[in-house]
Structures are given as C-alpha cells and as structure tokens.
C-alpha atoms as a PDB file:
ATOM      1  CA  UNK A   1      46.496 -13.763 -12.305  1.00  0.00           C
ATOM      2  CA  UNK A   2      47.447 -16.874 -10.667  1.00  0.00           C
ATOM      3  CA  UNK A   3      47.161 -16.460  -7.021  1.00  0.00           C
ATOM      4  CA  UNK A   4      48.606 -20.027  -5.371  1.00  0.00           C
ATOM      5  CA  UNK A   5      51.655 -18.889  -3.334  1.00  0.00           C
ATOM      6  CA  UNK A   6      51.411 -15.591  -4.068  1.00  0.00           C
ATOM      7  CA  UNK A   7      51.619 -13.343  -0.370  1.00  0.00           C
ATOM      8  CA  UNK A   8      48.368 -11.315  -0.979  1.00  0.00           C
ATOM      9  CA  UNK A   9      48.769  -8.538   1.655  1.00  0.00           C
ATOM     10  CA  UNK A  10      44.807  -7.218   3.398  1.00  0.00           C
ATOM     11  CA  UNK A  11      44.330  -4.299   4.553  1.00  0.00           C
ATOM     12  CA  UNK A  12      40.884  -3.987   5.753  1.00  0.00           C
ATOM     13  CA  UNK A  13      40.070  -3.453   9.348  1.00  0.00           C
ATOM     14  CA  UNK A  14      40.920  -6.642  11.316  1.00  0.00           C
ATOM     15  CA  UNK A  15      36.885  -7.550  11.937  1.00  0.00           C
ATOM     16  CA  UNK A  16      36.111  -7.078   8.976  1.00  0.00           C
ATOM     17  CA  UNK A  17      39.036  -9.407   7.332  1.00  0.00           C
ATOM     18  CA  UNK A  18      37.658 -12.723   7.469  1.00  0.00           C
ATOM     19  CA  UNK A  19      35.728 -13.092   4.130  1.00  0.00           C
ATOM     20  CA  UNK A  20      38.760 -11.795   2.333  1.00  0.00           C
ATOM     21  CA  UNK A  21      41.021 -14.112   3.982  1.00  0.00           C
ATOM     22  CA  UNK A  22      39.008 -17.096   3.221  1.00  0.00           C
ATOM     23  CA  UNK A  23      38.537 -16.195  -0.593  1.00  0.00           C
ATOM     24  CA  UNK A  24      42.811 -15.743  -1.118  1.00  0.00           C
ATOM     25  CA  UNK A  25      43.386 -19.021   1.089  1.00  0.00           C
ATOM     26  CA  UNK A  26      40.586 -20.684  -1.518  1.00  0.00           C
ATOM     27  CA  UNK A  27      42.764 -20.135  -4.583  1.00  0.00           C
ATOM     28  CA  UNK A  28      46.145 -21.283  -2.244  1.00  0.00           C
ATOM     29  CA  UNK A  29      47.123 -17.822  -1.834  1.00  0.00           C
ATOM     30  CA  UNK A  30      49.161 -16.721   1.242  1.00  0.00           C
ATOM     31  CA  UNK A  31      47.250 -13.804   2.509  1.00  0.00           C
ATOM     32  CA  UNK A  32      48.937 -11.580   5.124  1.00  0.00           C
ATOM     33  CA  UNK A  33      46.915  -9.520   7.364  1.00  0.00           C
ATOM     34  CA  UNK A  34      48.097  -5.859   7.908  1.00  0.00           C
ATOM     35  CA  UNK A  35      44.994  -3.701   9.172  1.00  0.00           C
ATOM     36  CA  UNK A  36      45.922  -0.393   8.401  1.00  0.00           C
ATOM     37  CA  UNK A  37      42.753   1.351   9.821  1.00  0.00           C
ATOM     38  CA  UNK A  38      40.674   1.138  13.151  1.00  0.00           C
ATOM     39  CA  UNK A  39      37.339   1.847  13.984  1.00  0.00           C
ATOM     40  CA  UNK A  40      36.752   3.982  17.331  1.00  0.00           C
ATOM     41  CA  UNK A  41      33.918   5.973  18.854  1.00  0.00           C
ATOM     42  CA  UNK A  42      33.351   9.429  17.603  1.00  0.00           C
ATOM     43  CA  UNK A  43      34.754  12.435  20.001  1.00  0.00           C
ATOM     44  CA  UNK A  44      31.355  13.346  20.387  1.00  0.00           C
ATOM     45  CA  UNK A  45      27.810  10.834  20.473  1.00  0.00           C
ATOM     46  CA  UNK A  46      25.882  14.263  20.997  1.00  0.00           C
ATOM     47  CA  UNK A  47      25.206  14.944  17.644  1.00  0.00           C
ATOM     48  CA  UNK A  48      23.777  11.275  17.165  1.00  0.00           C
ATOM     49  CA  UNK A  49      22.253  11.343  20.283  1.00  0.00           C
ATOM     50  CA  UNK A  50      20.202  14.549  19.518  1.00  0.00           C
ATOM     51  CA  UNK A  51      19.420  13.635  16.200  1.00  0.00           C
ATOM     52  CA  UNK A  52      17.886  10.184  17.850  1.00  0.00           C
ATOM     53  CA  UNK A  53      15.882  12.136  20.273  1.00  0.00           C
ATOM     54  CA  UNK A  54      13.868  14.185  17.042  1.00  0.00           C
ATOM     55  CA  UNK A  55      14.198  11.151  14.967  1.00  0.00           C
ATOM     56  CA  UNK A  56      10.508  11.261  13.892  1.00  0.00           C
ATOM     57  CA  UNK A  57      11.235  14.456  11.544  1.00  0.00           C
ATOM     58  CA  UNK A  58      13.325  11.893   9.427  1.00  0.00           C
ATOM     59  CA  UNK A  59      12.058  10.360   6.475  1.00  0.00           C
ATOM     60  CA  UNK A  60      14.984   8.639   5.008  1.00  0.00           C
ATOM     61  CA  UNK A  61      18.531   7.441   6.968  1.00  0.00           C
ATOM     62  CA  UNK A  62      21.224   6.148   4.659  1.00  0.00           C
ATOM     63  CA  UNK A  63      24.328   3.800   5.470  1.00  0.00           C
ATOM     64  CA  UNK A  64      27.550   4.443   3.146  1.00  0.00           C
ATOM     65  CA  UNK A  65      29.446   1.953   5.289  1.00  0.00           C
ATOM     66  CA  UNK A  66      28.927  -1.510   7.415  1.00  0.00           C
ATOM     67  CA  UNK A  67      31.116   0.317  10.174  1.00  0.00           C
ATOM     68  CA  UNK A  68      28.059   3.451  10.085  1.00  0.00           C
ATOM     69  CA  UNK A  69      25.588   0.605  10.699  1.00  0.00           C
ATOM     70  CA  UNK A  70      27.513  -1.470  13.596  1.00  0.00           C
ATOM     71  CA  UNK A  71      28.816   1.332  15.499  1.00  0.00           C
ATOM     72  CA  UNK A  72      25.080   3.222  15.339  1.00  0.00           C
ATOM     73  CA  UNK A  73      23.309  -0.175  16.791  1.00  0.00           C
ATOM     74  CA  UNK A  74      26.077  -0.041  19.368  1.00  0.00           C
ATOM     75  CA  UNK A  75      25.583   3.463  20.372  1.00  0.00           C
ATOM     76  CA  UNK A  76      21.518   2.886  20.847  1.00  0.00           C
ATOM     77  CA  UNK A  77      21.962  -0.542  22.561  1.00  0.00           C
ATOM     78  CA  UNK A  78      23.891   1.624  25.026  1.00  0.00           C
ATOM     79  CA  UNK A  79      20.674   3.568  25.595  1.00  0.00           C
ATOM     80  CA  UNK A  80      18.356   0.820  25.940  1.00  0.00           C
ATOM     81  CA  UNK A  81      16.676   0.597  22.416  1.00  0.00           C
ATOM     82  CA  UNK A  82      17.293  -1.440  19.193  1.00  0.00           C
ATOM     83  CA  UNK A  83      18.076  -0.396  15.665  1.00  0.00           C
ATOM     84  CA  UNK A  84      15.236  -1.306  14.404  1.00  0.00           C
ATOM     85  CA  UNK A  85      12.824  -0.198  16.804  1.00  0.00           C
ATOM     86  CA  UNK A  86      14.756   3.323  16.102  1.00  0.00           C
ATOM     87  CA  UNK A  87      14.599   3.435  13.001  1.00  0.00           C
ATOM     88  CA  UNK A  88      10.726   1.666  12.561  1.00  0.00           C
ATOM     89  CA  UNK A  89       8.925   3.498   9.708  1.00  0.00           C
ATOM     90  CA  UNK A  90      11.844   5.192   8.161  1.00  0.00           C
ATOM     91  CA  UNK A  91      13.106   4.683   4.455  1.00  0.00           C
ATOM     92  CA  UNK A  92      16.018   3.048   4.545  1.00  0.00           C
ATOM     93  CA  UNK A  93      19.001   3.166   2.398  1.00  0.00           C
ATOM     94  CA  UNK A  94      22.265   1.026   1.996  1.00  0.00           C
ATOM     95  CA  UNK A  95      25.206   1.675  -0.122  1.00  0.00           C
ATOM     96  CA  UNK A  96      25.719  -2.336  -1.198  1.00  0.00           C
ATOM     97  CA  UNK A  97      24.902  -5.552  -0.038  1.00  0.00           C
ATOM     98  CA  UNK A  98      27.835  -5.702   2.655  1.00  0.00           C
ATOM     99  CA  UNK A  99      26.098  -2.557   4.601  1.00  0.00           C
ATOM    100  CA  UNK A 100      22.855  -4.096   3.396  1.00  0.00           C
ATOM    101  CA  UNK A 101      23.335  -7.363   5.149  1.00  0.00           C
ATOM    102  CA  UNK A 102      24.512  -5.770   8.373  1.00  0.00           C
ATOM    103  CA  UNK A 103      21.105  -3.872   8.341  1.00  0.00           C
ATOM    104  CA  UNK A 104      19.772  -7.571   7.749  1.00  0.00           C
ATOM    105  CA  UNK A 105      21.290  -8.595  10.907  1.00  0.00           C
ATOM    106  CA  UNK A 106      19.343  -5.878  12.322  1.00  0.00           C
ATOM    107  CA  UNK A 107      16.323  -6.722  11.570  1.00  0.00           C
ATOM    108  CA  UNK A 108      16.049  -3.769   8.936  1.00  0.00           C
ATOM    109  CA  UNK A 109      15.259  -4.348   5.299  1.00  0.00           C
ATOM    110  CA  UNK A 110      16.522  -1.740   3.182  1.00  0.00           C
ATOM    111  CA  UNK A 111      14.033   0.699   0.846  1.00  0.00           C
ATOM    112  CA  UNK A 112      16.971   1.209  -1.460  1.00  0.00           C
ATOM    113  CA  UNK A 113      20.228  -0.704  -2.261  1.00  0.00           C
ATOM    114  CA  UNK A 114      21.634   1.404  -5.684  1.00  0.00           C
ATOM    115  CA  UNK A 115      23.686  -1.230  -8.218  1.00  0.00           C
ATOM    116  CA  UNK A 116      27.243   0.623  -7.877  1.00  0.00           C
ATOM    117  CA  UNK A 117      28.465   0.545  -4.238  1.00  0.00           C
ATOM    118  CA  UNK A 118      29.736   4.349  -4.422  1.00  0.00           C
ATOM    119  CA  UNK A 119      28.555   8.008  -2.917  1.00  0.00           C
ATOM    120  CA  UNK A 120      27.732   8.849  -6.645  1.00  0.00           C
ATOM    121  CA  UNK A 121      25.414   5.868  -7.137  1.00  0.00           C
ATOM    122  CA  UNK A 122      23.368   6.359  -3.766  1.00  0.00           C
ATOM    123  CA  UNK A 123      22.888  10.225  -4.765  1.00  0.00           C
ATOM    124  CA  UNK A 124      21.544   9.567  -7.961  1.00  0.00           C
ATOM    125  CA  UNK A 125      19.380   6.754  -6.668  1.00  0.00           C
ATOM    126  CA  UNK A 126      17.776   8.471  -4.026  1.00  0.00           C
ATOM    127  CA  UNK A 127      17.516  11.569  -6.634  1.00  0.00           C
ATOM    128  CA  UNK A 128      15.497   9.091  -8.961  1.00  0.00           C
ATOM    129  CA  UNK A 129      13.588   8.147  -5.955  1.00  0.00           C
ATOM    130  CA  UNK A 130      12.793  12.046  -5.097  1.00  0.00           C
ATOM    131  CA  UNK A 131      13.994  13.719  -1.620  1.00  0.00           C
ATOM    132  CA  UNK A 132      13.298  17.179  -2.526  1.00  0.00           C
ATOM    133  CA  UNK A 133      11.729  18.669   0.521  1.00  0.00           C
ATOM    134  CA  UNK A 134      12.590  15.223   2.706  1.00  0.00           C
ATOM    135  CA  UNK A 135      14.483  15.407   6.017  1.00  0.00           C
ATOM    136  CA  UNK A 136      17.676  12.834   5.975  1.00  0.00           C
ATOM    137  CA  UNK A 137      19.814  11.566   8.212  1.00  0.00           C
ATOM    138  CA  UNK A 138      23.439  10.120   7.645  1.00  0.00           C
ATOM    139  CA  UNK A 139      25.128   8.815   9.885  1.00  0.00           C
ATOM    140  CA  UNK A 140      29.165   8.365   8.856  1.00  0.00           C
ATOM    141  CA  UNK A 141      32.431   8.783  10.088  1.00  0.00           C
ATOM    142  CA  UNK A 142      33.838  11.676  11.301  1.00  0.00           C
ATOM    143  CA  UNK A 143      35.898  12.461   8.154  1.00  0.00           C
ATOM    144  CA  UNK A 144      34.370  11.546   4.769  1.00  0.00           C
ATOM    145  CA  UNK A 145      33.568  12.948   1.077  1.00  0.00           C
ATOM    146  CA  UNK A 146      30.772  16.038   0.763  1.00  0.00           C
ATOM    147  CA  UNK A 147      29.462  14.949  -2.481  1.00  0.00           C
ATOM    148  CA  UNK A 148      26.354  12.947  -0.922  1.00  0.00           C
ATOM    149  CA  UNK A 149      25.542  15.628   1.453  1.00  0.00           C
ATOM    150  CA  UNK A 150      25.988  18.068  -0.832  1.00  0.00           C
ATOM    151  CA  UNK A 151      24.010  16.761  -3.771  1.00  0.00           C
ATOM    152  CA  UNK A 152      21.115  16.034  -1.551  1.00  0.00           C
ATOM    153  CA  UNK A 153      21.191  19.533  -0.708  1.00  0.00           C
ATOM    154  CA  UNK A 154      21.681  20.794  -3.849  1.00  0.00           C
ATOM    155  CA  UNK A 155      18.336  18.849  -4.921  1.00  0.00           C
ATOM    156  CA  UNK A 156      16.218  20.171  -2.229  1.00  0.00           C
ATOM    157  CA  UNK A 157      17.012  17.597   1.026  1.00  0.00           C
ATOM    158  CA  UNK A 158      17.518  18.738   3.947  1.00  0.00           C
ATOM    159  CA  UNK A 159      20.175  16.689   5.644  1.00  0.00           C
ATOM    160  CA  UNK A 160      21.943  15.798   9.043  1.00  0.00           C
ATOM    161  CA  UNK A 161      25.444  14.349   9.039  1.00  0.00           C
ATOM    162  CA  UNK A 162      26.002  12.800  12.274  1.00  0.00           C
ATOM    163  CA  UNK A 163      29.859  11.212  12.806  1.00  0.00           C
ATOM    164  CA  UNK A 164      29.275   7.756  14.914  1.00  0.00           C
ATOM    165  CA  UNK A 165      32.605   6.549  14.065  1.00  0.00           C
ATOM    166  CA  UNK A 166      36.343   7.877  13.074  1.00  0.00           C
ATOM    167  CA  UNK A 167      38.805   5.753  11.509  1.00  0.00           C
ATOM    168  CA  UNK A 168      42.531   6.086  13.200  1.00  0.00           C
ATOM    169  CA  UNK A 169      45.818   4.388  12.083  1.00  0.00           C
ATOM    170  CA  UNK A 170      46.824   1.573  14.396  1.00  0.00           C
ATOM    171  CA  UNK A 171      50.360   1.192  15.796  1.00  0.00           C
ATOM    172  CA  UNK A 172      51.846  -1.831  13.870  1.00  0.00           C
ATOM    173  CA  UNK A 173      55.304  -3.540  14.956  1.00  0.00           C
ATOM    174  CA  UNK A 174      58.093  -3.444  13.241  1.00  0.00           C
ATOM    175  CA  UNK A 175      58.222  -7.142  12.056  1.00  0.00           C
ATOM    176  CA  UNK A 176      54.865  -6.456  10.577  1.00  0.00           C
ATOM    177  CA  UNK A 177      56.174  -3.968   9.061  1.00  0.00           C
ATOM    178  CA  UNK A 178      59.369  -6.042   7.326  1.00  0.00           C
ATOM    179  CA  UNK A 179      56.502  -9.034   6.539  1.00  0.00           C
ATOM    180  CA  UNK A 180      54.837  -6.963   4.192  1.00  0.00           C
ATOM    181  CA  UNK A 181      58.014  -5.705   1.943  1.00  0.00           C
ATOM    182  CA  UNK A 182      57.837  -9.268   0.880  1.00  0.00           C
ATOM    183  CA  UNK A 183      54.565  -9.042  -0.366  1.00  0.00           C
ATOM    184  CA  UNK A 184      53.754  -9.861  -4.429  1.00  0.00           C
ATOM    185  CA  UNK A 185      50.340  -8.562  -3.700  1.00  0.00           C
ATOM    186  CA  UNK A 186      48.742  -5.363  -2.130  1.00  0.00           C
ATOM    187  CA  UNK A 187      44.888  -4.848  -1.933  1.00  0.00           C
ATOM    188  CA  UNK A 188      43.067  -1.951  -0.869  1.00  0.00           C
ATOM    189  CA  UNK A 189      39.073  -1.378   0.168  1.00  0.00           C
ATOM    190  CA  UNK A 190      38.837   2.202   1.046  1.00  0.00           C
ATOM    191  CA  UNK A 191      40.922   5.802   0.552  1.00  0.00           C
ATOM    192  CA  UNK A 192      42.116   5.420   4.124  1.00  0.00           C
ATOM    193  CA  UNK A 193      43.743   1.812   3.841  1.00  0.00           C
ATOM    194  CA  UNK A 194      45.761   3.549   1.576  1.00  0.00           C
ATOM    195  CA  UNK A 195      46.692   6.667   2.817  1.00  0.00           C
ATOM    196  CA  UNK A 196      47.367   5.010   6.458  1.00  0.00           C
ATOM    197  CA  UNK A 197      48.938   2.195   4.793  1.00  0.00           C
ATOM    198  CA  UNK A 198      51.904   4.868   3.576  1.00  0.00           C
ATOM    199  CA  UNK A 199      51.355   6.548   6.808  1.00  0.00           C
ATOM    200  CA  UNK A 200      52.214   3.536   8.551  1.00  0.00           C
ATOM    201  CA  UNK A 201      55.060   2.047   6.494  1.00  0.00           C
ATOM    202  CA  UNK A 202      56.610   5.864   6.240  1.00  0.00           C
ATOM    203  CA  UNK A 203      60.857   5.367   6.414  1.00  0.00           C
ATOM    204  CA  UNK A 204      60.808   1.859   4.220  1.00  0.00           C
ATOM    205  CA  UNK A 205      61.087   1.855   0.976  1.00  0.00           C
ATOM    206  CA  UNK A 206      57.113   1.050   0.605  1.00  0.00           C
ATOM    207  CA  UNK A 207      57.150   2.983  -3.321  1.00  0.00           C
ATOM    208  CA  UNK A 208      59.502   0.597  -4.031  1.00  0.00           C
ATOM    209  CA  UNK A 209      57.635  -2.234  -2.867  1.00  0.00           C
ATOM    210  CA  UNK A 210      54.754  -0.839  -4.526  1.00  0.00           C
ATOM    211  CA  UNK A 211      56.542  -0.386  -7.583  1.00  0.00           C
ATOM    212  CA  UNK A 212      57.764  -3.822  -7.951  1.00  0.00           C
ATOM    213  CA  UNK A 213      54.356  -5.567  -6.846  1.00  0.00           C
ATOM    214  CA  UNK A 214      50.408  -5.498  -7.813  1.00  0.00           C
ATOM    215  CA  UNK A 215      48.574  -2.717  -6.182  1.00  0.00           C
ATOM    216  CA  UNK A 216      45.094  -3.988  -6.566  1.00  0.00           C
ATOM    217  CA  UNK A 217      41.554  -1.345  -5.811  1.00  0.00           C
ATOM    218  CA  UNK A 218      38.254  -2.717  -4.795  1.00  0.00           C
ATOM    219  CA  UNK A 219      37.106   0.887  -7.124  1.00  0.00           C
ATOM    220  CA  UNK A 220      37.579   3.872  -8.355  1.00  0.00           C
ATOM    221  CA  UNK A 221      37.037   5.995  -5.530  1.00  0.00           C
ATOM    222  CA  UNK A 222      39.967   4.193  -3.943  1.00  0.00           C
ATOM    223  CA  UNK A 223      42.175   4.059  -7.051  1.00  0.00           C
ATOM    224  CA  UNK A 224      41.940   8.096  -7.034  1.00  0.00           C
ATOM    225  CA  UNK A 225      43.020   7.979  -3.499  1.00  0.00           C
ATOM    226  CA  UNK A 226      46.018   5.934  -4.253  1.00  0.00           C
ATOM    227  CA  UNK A 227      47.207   8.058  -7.798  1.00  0.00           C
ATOM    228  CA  UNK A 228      47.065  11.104  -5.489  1.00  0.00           C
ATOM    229  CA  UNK A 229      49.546   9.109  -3.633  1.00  0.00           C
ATOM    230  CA  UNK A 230      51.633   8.702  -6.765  1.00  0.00           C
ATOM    231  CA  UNK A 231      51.138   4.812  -6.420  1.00  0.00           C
ATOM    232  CA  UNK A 232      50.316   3.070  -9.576  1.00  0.00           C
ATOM    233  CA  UNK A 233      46.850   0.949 -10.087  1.00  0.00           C
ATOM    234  CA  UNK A 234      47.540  -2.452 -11.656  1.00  0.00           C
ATOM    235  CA  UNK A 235      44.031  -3.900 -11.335  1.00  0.00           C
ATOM    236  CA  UNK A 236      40.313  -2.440 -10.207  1.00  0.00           C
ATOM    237  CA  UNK A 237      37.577  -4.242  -9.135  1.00  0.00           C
ATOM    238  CA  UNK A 238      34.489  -3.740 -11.032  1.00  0.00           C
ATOM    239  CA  UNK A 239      32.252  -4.297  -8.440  1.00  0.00           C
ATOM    240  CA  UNK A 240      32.874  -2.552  -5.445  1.00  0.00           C
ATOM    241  CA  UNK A 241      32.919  -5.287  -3.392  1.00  0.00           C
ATOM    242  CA  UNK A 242      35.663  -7.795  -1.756  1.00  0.00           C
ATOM    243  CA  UNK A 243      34.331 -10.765  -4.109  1.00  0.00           C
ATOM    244  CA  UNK A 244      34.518  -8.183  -7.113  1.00  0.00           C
ATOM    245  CA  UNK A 245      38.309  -7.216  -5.594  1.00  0.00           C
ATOM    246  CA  UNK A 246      39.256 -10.677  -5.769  1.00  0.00           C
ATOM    247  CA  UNK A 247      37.601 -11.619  -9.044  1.00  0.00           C
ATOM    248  CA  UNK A 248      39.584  -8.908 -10.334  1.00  0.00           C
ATOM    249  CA  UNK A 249      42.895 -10.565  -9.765  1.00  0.00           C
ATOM    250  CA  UNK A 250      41.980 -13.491 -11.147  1.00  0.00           C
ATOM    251  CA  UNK A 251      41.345 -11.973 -14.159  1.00  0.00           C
ATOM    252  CA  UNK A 252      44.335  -9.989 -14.394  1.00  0.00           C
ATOM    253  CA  UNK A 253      47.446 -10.312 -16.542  1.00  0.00           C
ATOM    254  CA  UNK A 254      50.440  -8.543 -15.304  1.00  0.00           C
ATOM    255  CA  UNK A 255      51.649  -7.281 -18.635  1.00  0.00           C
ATOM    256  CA  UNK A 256      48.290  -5.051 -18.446  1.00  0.00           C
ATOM    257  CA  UNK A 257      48.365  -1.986 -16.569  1.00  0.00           C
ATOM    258  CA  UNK A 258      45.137  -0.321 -15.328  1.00  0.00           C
ATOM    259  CA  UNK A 259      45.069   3.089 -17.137  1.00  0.00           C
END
C-alpha cells in the first residue's frame, strides 16, 4: 500500500507513539495521533507491594507488556530500590523485544524472549522451559486475558498476578474527534485501542469510517478484539510488533481483504 499522503491515524498510548510516528512520516505519510488508552496506577500497590516483600520464593517473573515493566520500576523506585536489584537472581521473561528492551534499560537481561510476541507463545515457551512446581510472578494490568495464568497453572506453576497498572480511556475533544473521520488509515496495537477507540468516538458514524477506510492489526489477538466489534480486518501484521504493523501496510493491496 502506498502510504505518502495517506492520514495514518495511531492509536497507541501517547508515550509510547514516537517510533510509530517516525516510521509513517518516513514513507511521507500523514500520521495523526489519537491515543485512545492511558496508563494509570493500579487502585491498589498492596498486592505488588506484598509480593515484593516475599520476593525470594519467586523463581521466574514475566513481562507481557513494556507498560508492566515501566510502571513496576516506578512503583519500587518509590520505595527506595531498583528493578534490578529486585529482581537479582530471578529468571526473567519478556513477551518481545519492545518489553525486552525496556528490561534492557533496566539493567535486566531477559532468560527468555519466545519468537511470537503473544500470551500463547510465552506459555508454551516457558512450558518447554519447565515451571512445574516453580513459583511465578506476573505482574500486568488490572484487566487482562487468563490464558497465561491459567496454563501455568494447569502445568503445575504456581502463580501470582499482581495488577501494577490499569488502562482507562482518555477524554478526547471534539475536534479530535472530527480529525479522525478523515482518516484513510486506522491502526491498532492492543484489544483496548480498539474497544476504547469505539468507546470514544461513540455518536459518529465511526463504522462508517471504518467501513470506508483500512483497519490495520499489529496481530491476531487484536484482530479478534476488533471482529467482536463487528469491524472488518483489512491487513495484520505478522510480527507482533509496530515495525511488523507497518511493514504490513506496505505490503498490502486494497483489493485483498484479510480473511
């Protein structure tokens, strides 16, 4: 798909925006920023807080998210520690290289980084790695999918989910609101961009709008999201990542629908 001039519309959390920005404005797209989620403080740091107090009866703590590494560095900077110093002799895994590379900044080198950025991948990684009988901490947002705590269960982990983050909708102005009917393009990274995304635009005609542009998934977790929305997928990154979102387009022709 060629992207010059075409108003590419971003939904990702305003920090976490740039890279995305940079790689539409590369190919002389127009991008148009319209964060449809924020990242706040959990209701409650005591079940983080308790879990850092035994934290030596973990063996392995995963990351599913950049936002579940940033926000748990925040929360024990607050009490006078570091990250790594926290986490110092614990096996460490990272759903991609995005959460990887914020660990990086940490100091932390991940034990395992699975190929496919999804909940499915890290289970059966850490499966293939072995946690029956291991103690595991994951620390997430507040709402998320059961099927990594649940697996790990399943196989014989015993695992703490700890919220250290919730994702609201932020209040957007009408103008931003009327910017983005004119979009050709609309991108989503996560099940909540979408769903807040029609939250947010709710009395336009955003199916419409949908209809008549490219609705464009970074993967299939987020393209289920968004059929159970009744929108329709055009394209679907193949790897889970921005550059894989954006590759996508580029190699998408609009007479193709993605099944």
């Amino acid at each position: 798909m060629e992207l010059r001039d075409k108003k590419v519309v971003v939904t990702r959390e305003r920090s976490q925006a740039g890279e995305m920005m940079d790689l539409l404005r590369a190919r002389g797209a127009v991008p148009v920023l319209f964060p449809t989620i924020e990242v706040h403080p959990p209701r409650n740091w005591g079940p983080l807080d308790n879990a850092m107090a035994f934290i030596d009866k973990y063996q392995w703590v995963v990351f599913t998210s950049v936002n579940g590494v940033r926000c748990f560095s925040r929360r024990v900077k607050a009490l006078g520690s570091t990250l790594k110093g926290v986490l110092l002799g614990k096996k460490i895994c990272a759903i991609g290289p995005a959460t990887a590379r914020a660990l990086g900044l940490e100091g932390i080198a991940p034990t395992l980084v699975p190929p496919r950025f999804v909940a499915e991948e890290v289970l059966e990684a850490l499966l293939r790695w072995g946690v029956a009988g291991e103690k595991v901490l994951l620390p997430r947002a507040e709402v998320a999918r059961q099927v990594l705590p649940d697996g790990l269960r399943r196989a014989g982990a015993q695992v703490d989910v700890v919220p250290v983050y919730r994702i609201v909708a932020p209040v957007v102005t009408e103008e931003a609101k009327r910017r983005v009917l004119k979009a050709d393009v609309f991108t989503f990274t996560s099940p909540s961009t979408a769903r807040n995304f029609l939250e947010i635009m709710g009395g336009f005609n955003v199916m419409e709008v949908l209809a008549k542009g490219t609705v464009a998934s970074i993967g299939p977790i987020t393209t289920e999201a968004l059929r159970g929305l009744e929108v329709r997928v055009d394209v679907e990154a193949q790897e889970y990542t921005v550059v894989g979102l954006i590759r996508a387009l580029d190699m998408y022709q609009p007479q193709r629908t993605f099944p």
